[in-house]
Protein backbone atom coordinates (compact mmCIF):
# COMPACT_ATOMS: atom_id res chain seq x y z
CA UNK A 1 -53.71 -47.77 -72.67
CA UNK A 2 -51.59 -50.63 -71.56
CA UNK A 3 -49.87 -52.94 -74.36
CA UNK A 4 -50.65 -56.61 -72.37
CA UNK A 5 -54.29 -56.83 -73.33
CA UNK A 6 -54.30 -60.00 -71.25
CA UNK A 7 -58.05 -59.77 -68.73
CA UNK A 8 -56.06 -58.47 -66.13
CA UNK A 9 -54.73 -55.50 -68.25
CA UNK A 10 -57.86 -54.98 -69.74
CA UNK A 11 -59.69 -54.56 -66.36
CA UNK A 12 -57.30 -52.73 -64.88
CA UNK A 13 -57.37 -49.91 -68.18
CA UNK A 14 -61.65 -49.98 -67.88
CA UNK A 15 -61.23 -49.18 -64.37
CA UNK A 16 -58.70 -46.52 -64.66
CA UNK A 17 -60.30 -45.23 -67.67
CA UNK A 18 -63.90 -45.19 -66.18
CA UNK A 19 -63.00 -43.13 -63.25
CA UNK A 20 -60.44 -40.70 -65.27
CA UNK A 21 -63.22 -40.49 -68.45
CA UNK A 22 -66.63 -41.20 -67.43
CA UNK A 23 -66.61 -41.03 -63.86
CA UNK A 24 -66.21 -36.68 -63.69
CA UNK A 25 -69.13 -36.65 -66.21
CA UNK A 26 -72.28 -38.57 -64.76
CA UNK A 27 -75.39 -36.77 -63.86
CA UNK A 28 -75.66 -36.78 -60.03
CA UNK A 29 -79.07 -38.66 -59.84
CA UNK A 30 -76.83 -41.57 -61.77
CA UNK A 31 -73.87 -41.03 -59.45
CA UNK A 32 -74.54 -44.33 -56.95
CA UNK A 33 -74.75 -46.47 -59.91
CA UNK A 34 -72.07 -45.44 -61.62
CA UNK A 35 -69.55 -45.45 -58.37
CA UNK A 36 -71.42 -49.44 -57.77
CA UNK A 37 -69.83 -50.24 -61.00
CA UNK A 38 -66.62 -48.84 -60.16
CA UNK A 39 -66.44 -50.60 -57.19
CA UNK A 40 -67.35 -54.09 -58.80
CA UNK A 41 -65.02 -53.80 -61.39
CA UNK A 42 -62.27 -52.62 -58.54
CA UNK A 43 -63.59 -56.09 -56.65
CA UNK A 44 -63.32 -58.04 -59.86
CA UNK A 45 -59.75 -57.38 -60.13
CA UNK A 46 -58.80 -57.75 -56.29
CA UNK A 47 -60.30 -61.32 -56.77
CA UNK A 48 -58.50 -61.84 -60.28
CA UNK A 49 -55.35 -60.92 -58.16
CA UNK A 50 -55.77 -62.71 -55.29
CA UNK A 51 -56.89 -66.09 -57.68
CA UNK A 52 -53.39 -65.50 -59.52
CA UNK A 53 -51.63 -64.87 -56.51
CA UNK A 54 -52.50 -68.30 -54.72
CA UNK A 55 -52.46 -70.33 -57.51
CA UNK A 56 -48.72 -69.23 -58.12
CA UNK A 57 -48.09 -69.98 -54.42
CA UNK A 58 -50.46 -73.49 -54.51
CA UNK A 59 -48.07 -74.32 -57.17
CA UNK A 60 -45.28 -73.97 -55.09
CA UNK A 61 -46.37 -75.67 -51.89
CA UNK A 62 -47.53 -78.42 -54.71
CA UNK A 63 -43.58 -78.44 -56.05
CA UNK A 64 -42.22 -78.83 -52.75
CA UNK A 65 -45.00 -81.82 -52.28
CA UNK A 66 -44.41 -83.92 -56.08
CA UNK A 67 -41.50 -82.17 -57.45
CA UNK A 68 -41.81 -79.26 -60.05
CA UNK A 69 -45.44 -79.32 -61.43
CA UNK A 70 -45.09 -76.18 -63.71
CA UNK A 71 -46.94 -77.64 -66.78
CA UNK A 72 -50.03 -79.33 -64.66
CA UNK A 73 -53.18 -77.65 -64.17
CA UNK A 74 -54.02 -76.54 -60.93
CA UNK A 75 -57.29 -78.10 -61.25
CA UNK A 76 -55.37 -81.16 -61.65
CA UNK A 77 -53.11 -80.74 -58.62
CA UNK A 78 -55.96 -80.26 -56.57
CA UNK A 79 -57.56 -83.71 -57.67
CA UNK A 80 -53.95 -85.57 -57.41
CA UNK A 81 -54.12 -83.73 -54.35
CA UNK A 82 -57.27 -84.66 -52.52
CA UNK A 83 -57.00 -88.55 -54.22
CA UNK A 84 -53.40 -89.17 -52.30
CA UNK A 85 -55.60 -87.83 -48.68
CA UNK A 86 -58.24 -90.09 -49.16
CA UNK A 87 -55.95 -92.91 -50.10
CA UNK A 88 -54.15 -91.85 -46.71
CA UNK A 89 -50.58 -91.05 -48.31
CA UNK A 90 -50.04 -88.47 -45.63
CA UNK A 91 -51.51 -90.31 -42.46
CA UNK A 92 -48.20 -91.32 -41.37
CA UNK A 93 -45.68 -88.86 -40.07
CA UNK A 94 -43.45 -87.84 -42.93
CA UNK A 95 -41.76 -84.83 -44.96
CA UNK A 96 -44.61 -85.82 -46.81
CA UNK A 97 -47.40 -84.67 -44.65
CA UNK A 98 -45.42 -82.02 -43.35
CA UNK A 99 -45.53 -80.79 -46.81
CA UNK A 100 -48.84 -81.34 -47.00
CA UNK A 101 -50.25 -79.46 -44.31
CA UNK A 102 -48.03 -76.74 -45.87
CA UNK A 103 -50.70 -77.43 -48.88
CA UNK A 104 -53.65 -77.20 -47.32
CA UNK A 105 -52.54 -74.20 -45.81
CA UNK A 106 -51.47 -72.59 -49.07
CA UNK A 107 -54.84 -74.19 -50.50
CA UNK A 108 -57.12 -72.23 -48.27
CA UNK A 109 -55.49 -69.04 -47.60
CA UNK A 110 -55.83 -69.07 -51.34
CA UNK A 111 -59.76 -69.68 -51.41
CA UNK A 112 -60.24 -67.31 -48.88
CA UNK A 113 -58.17 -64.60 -50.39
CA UNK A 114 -61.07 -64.49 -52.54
CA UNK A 115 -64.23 -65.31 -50.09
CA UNK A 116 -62.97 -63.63 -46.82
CA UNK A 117 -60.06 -61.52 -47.56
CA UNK A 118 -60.63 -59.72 -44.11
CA UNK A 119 -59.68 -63.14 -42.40
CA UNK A 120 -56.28 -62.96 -44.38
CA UNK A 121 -55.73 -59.46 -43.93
CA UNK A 122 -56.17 -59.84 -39.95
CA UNK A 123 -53.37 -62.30 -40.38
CA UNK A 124 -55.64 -64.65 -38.77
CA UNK A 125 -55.06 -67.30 -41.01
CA UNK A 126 -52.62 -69.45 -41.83
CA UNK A 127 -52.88 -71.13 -38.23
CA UNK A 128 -49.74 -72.85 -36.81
CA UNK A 129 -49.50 -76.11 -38.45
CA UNK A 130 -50.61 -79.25 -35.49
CA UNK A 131 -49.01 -82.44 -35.76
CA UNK A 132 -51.60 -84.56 -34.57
């Protein structure tokens, strides 16, 4: 058993411990069930991952964008965020929007780590930034 009993950790040990422990020792006739759960708890943590994983790099594309933004909530970011588009703070050709494309980018490859991981994975996405 790992010693970080953080949700990561913990999911990570009920995995490994349902396919070492309980996995070998289902009846055959509850087999499918048992690999579904398996495989949604495997899912679970690619998407715990993934969420961790862009948020640390939404953090830095927000750092490069306001300065260092360590202690603010993502969820706060993201509203500072959107506010300073609609109030057109990046219409103008700048560092600034520059930066802010680099957001955006960071932003969605982020949300679809989670929703459509293949898309990321093809290295479809991120798409050359346009100045328009």
């Amino acid at each position: 058993m790992r010693l970080n009993p953080d949700t990561h950790n913990l999911l990570a040990t009920a995995l490994d411990e349902f396919r070492a422990q309980m996995l070998p020792h289902i009846a055959p006739e509850q087999r499918y069930t048992a690999l579904m759960i398996a495989n949604a708890l495997a899912m679970t943590q690619r998407d715990l991952d993934a969420a961790a994983s862009g948020a640390r790099a939404f953090q830095a594309a927000m750092a490069a964008l306001y300065g260092d933004s360590t202690d603010v909530a993502a969820e706060q970011l993201e509203s500072r965020f959107a506010a300073d588009i609609e109030a057109g703070a990046f219409d103008a050709p700048s560092p600034n929007r520059e930066a802010a494309f680099r957001c955006l980018q960071t932003l969605i490859a982020a949300k679809l780590a989670i929703t459509n991981p293949k898309l990321v994975r093809e290295e479809r996405w991120p798409r050359p930034l346009h100045n328009a």
